[in-house]
N, C-alpha and C. Protein backbone atom coordinates (compact mmCIF):
# COMPACT_ATOMS: atom_id res chain seq x y z
N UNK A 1 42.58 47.14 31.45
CA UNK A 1 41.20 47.31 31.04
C UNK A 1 40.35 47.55 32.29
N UNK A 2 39.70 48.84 32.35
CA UNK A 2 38.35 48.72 33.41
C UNK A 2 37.06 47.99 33.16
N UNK A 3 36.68 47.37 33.94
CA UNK A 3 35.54 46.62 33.42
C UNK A 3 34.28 46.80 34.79
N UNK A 4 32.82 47.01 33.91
CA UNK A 4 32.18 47.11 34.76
C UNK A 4 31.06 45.52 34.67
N UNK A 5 30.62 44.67 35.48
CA UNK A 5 29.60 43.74 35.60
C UNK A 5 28.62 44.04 36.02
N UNK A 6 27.77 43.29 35.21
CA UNK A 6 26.04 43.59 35.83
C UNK A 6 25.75 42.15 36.12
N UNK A 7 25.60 41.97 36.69
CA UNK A 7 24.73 40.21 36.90
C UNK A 7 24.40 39.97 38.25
N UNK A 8 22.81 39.25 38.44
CA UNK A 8 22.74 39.59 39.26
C UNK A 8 22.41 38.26 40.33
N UNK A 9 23.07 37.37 39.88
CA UNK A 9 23.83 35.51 40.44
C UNK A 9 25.27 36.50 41.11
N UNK A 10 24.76 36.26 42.46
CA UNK A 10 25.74 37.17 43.19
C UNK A 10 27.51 36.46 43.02
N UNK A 11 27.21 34.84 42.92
CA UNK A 11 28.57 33.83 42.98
C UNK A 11 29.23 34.21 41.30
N UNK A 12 28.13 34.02 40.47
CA UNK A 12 28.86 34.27 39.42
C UNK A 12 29.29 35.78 38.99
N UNK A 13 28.95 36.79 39.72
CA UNK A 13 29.13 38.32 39.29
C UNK A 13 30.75 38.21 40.30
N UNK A 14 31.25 37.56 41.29
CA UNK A 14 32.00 37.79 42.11
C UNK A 14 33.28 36.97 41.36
N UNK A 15 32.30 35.98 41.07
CA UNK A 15 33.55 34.69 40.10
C UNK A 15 34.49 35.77 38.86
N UNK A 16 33.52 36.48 38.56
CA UNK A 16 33.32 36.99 36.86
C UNK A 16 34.89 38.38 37.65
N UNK A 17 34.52 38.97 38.95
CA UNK A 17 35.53 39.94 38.89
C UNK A 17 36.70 38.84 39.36
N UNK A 18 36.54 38.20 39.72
CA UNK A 18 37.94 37.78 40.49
C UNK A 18 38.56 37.33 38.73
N UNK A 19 37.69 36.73 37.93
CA UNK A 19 38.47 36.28 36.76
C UNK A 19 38.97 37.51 35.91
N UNK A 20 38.67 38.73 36.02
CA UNK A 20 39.11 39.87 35.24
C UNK A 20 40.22 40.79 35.83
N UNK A 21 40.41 40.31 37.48
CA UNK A 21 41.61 40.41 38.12
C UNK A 21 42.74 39.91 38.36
N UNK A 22 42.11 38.70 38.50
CA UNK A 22 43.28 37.88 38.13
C UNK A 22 44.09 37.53 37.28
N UNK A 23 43.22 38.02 35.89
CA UNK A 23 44.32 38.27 34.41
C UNK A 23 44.42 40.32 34.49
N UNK A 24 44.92 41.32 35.55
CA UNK A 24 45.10 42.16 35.62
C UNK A 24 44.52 43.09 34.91
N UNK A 25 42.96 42.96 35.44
CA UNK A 25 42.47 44.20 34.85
C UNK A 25 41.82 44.99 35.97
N UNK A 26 41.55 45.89 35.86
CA UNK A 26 40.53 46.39 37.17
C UNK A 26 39.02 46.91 37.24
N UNK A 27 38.39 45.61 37.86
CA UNK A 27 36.79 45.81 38.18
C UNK A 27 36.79 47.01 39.03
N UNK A 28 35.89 48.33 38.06
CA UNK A 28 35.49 49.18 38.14
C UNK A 28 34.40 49.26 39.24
N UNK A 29 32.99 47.97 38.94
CA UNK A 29 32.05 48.32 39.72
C UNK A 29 31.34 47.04 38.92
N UNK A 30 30.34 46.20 40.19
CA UNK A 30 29.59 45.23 40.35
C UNK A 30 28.17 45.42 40.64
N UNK A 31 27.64 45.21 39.55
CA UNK A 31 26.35 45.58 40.03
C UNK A 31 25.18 44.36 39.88
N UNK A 32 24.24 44.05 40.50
CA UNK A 32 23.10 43.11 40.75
C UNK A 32 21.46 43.12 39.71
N UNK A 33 21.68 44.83 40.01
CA UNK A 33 20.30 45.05 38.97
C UNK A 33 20.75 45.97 37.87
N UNK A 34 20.64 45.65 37.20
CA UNK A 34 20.53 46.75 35.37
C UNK A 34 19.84 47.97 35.49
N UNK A 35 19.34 48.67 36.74
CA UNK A 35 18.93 49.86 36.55
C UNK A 35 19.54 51.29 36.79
N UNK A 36 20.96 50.65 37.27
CA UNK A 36 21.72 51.99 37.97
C UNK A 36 23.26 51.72 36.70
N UNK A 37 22.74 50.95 35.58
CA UNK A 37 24.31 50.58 35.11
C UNK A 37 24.83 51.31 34.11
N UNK A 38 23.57 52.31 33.74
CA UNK A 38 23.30 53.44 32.68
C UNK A 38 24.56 54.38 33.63
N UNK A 39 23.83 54.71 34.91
CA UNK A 39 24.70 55.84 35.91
C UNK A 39 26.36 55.63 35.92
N UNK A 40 26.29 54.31 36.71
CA UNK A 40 27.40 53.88 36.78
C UNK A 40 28.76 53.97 35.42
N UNK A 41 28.33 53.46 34.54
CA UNK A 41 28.82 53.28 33.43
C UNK A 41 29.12 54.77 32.94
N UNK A 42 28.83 55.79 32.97
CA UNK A 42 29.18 57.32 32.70
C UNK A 42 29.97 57.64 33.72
N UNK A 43 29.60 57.01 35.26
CA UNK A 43 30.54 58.10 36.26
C UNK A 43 32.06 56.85 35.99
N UNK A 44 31.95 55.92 36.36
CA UNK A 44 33.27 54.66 36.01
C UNK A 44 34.16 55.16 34.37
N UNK A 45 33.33 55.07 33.26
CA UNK A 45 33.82 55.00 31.88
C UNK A 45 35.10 53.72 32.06
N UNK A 46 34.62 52.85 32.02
CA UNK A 46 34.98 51.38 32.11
C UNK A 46 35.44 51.28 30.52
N UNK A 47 35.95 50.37 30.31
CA UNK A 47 36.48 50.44 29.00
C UNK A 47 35.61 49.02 28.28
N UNK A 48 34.98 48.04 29.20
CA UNK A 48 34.32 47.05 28.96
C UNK A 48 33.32 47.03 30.06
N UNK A 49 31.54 46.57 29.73
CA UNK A 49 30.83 46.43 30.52
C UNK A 49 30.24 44.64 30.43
N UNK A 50 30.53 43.69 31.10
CA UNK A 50 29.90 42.54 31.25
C UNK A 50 28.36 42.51 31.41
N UNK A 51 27.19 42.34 31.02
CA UNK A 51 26.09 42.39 31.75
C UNK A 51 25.16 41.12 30.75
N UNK A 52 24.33 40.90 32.16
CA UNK A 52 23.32 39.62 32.04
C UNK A 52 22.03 40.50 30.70
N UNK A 53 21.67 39.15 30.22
CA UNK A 53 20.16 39.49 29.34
C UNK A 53 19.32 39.97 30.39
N UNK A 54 19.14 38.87 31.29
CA UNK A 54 17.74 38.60 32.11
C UNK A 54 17.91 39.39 33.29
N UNK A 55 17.61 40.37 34.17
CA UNK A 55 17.89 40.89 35.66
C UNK A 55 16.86 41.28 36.01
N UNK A 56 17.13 41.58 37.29
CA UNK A 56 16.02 42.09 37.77
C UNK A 56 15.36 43.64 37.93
N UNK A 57 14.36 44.18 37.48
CA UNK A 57 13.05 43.20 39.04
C UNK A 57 12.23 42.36 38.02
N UNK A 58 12.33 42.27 36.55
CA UNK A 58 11.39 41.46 35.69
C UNK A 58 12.17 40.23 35.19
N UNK A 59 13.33 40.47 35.49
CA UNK A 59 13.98 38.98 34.61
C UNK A 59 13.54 38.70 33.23
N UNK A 60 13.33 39.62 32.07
CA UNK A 60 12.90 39.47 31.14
C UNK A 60 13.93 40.12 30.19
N UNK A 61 14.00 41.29 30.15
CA UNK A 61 15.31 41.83 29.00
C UNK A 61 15.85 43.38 29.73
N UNK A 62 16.37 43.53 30.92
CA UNK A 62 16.77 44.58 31.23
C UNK A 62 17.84 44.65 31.05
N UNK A 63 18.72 43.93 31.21
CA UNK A 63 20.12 43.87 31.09
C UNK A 63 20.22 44.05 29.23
N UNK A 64 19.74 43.36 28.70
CA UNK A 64 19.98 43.74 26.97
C UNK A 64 19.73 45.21 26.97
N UNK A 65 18.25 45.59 27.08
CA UNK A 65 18.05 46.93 26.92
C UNK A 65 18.72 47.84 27.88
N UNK A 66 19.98 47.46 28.38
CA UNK A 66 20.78 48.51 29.41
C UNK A 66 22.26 48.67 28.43
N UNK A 67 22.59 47.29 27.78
CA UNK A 67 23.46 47.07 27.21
C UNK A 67 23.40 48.15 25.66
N UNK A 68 21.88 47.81 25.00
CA UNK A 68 21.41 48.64 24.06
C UNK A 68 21.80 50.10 24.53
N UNK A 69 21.30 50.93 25.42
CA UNK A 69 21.44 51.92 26.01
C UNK A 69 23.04 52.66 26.18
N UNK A 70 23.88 51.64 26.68
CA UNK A 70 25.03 51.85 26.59
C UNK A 70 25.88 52.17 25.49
N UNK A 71 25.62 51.32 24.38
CA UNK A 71 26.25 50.95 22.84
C UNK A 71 25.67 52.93 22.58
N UNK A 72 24.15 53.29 22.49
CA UNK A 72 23.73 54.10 22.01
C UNK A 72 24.24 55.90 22.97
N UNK A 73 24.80 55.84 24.18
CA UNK A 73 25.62 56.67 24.65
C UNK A 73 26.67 56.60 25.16
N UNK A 74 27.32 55.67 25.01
CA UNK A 74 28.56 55.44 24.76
C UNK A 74 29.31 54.60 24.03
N UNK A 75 29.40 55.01 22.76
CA UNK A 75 29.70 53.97 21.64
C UNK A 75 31.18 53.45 21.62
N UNK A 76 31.79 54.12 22.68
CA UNK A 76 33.47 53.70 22.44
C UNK A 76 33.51 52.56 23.70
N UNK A 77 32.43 52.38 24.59
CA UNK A 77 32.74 51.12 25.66
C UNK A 77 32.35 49.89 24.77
N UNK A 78 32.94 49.07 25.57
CA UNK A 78 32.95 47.76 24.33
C UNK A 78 31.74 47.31 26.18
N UNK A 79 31.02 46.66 25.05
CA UNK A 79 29.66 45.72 26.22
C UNK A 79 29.62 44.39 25.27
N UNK A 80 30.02 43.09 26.44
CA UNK A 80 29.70 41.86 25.96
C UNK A 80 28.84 41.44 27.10
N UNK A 81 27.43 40.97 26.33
CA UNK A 81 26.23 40.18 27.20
C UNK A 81 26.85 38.87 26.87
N UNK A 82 26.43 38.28 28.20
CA UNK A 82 26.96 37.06 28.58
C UNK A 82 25.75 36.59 29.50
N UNK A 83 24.75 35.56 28.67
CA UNK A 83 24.10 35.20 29.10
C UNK A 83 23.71 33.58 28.98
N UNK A 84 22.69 33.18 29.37
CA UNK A 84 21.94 31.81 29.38
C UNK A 84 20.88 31.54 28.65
N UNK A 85 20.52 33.06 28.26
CA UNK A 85 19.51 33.21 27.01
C UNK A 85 20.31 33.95 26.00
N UNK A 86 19.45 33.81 25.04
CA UNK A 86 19.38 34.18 23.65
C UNK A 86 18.39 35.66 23.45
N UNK A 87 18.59 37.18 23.38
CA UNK A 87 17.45 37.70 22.97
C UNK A 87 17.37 38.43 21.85
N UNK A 88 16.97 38.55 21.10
CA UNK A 88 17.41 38.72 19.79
C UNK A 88 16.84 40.00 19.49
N UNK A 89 16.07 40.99 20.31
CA UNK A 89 15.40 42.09 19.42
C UNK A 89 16.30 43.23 19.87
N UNK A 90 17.29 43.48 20.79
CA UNK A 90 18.11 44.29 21.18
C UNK A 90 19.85 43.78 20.59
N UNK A 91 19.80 42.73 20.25
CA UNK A 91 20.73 41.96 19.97
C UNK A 91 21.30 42.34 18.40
N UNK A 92 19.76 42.31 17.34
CA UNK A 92 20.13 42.44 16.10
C UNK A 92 20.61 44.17 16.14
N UNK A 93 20.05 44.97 16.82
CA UNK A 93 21.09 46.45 16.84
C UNK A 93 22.32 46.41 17.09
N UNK A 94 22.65 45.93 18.17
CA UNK A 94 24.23 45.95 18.94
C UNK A 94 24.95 45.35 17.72
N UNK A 95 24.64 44.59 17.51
CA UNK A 95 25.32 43.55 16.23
C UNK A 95 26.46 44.18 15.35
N UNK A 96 25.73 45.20 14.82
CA UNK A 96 25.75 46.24 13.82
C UNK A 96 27.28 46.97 14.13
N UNK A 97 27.03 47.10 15.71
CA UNK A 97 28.22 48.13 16.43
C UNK A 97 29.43 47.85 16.79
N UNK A 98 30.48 48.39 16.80
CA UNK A 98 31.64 47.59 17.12
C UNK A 98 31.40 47.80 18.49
N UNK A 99 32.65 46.66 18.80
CA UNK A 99 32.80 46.41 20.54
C UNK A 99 31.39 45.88 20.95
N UNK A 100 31.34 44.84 20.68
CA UNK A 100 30.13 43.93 21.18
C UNK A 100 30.37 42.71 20.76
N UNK A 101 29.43 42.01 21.82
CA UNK A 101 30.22 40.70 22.02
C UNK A 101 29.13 40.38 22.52
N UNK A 102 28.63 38.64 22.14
CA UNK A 102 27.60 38.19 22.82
C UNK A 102 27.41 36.76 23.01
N UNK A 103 28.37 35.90 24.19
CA UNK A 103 28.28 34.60 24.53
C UNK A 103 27.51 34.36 25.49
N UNK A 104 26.76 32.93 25.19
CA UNK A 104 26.41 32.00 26.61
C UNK A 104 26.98 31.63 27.49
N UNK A 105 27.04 31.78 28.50
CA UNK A 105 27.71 31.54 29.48
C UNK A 105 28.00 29.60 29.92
N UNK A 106 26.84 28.95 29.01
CA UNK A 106 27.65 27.37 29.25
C UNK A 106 28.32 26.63 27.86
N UNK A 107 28.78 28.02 27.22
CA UNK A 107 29.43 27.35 26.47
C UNK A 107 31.29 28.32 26.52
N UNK A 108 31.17 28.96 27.09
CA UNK A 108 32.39 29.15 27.47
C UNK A 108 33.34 28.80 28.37
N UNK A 109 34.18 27.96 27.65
CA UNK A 109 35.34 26.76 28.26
C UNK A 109 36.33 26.96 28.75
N UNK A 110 36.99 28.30 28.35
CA UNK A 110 38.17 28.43 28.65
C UNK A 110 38.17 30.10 29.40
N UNK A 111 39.16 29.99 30.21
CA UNK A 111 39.04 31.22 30.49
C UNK A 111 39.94 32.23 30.03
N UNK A 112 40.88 32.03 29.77
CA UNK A 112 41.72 32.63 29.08
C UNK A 112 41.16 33.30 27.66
N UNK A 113 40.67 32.21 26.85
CA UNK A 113 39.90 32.74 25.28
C UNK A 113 39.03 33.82 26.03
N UNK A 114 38.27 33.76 27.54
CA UNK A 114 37.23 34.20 27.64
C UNK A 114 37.54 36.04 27.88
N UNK A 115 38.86 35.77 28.58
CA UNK A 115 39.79 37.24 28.87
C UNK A 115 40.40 37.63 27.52
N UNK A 116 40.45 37.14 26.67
CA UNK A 116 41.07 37.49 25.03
C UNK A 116 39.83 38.22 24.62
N UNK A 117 38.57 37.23 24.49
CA UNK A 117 37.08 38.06 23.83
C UNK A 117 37.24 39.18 24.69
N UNK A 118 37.11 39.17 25.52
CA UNK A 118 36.68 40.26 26.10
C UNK A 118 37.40 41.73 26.32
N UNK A 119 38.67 41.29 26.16
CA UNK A 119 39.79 42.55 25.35
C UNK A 119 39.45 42.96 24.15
N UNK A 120 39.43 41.79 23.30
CA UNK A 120 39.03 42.69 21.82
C UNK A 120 38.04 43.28 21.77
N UNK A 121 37.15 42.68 22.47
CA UNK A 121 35.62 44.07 22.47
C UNK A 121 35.83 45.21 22.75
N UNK A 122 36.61 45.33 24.41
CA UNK A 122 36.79 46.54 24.50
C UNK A 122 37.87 47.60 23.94
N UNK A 123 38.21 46.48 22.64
CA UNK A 123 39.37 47.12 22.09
C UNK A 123 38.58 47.53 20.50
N UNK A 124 37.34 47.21 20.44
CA UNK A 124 36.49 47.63 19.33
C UNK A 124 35.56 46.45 18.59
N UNK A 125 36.37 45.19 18.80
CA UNK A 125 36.31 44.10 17.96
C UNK A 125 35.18 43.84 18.39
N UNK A 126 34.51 42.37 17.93
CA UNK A 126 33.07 41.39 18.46
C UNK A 126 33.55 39.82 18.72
N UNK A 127 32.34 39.62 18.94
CA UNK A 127 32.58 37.98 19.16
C UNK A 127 31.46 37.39 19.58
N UNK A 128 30.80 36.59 18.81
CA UNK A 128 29.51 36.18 18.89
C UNK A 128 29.06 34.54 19.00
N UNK A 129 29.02 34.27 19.86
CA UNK A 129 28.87 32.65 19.89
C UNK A 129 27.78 32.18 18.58
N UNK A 130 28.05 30.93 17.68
CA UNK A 130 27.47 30.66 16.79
C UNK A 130 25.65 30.17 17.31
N UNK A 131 25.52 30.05 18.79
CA UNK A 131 24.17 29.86 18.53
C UNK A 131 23.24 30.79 18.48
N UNK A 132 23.84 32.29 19.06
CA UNK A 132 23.44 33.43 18.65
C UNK A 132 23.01 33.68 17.59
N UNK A 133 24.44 33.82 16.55
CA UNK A 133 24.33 33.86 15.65
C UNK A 133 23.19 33.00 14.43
N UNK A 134 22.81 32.14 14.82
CA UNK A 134 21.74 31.22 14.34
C UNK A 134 20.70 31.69 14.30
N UNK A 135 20.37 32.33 15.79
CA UNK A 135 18.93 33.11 16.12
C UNK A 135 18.30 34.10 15.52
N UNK A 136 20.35 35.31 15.43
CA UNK A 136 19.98 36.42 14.58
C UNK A 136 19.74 36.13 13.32
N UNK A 137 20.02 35.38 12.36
CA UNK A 137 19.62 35.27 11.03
C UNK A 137 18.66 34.03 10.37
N UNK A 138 18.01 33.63 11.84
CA UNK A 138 16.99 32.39 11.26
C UNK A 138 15.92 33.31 11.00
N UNK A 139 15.00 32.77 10.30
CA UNK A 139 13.25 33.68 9.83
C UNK A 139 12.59 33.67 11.21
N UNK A 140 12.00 34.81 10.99
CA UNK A 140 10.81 34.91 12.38
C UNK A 140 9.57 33.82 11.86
N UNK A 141 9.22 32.97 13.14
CA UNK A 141 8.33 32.61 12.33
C UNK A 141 7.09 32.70 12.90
């Protein structure tokens, strides 16, 4: 599997390739900010893209809306956000799409399950942590 990361916690973007190498896959490309991951992600064609909700330069939703972006021109890469937040207005689209995947990052225990999710995404499948899932179908209020 090629896999590309966006995150931009330099320890955990480095942690994140060594763990996708070490179960033999090959990190494509590491990236810090969500604004070049549109580029990247067309010239690589990674077969899975990792990327944060929150990045920079606003720390607010670039990484979702890069992830959104991705799903919408390239629908055959599987993208699992893996974040510390929850964002739900780019979230309820992807949903919809195969190969998407969307855990918190302190609730994932194992690493192995964590290299399984993340095959089946980029193998088409999903995988959605249940507190997500809570968010997407509670009432706005």
């Amino acid at each position: 599997m090629r896999v590309v990361i966006a995150e931009d916690q330099a320890l955990l973007r480095a942690g994140l390739a060594r763990l996708f190498e070490d179960g033999d896959h090959q990190v494509v490309a590491t990236l810090g900010r969500a604004e070049d991951l549109l580029e990247t992600v067309s010239d690589q064609r990674p077969d899975l893209v990792v990327v944060d909700v929150r990045m920079p330069p606003t720390f607010t939703d670039e990484g979702a809306r890069a992830a959104r972006a991705i799903k919408e021109r390239h629908p055959g890469v599987g993208v699992l956000v893996l974040s510390q937040h929850i964002e739900t207005e780019n979230a309820t689209a992807l949903v919809r799409l195969g190969g998407f995947g969307y855990l918190l990052k302190d609730r994932v225990l194992d690493v192995e399950d964590f290299l399984a999710i993340s095959q089946r995404i980029a193998d088409g499948g999903s995988a959605l942590d249940p507190e997500v899932v809570a968010s997407l179908v509670s009432p706005v209020s």
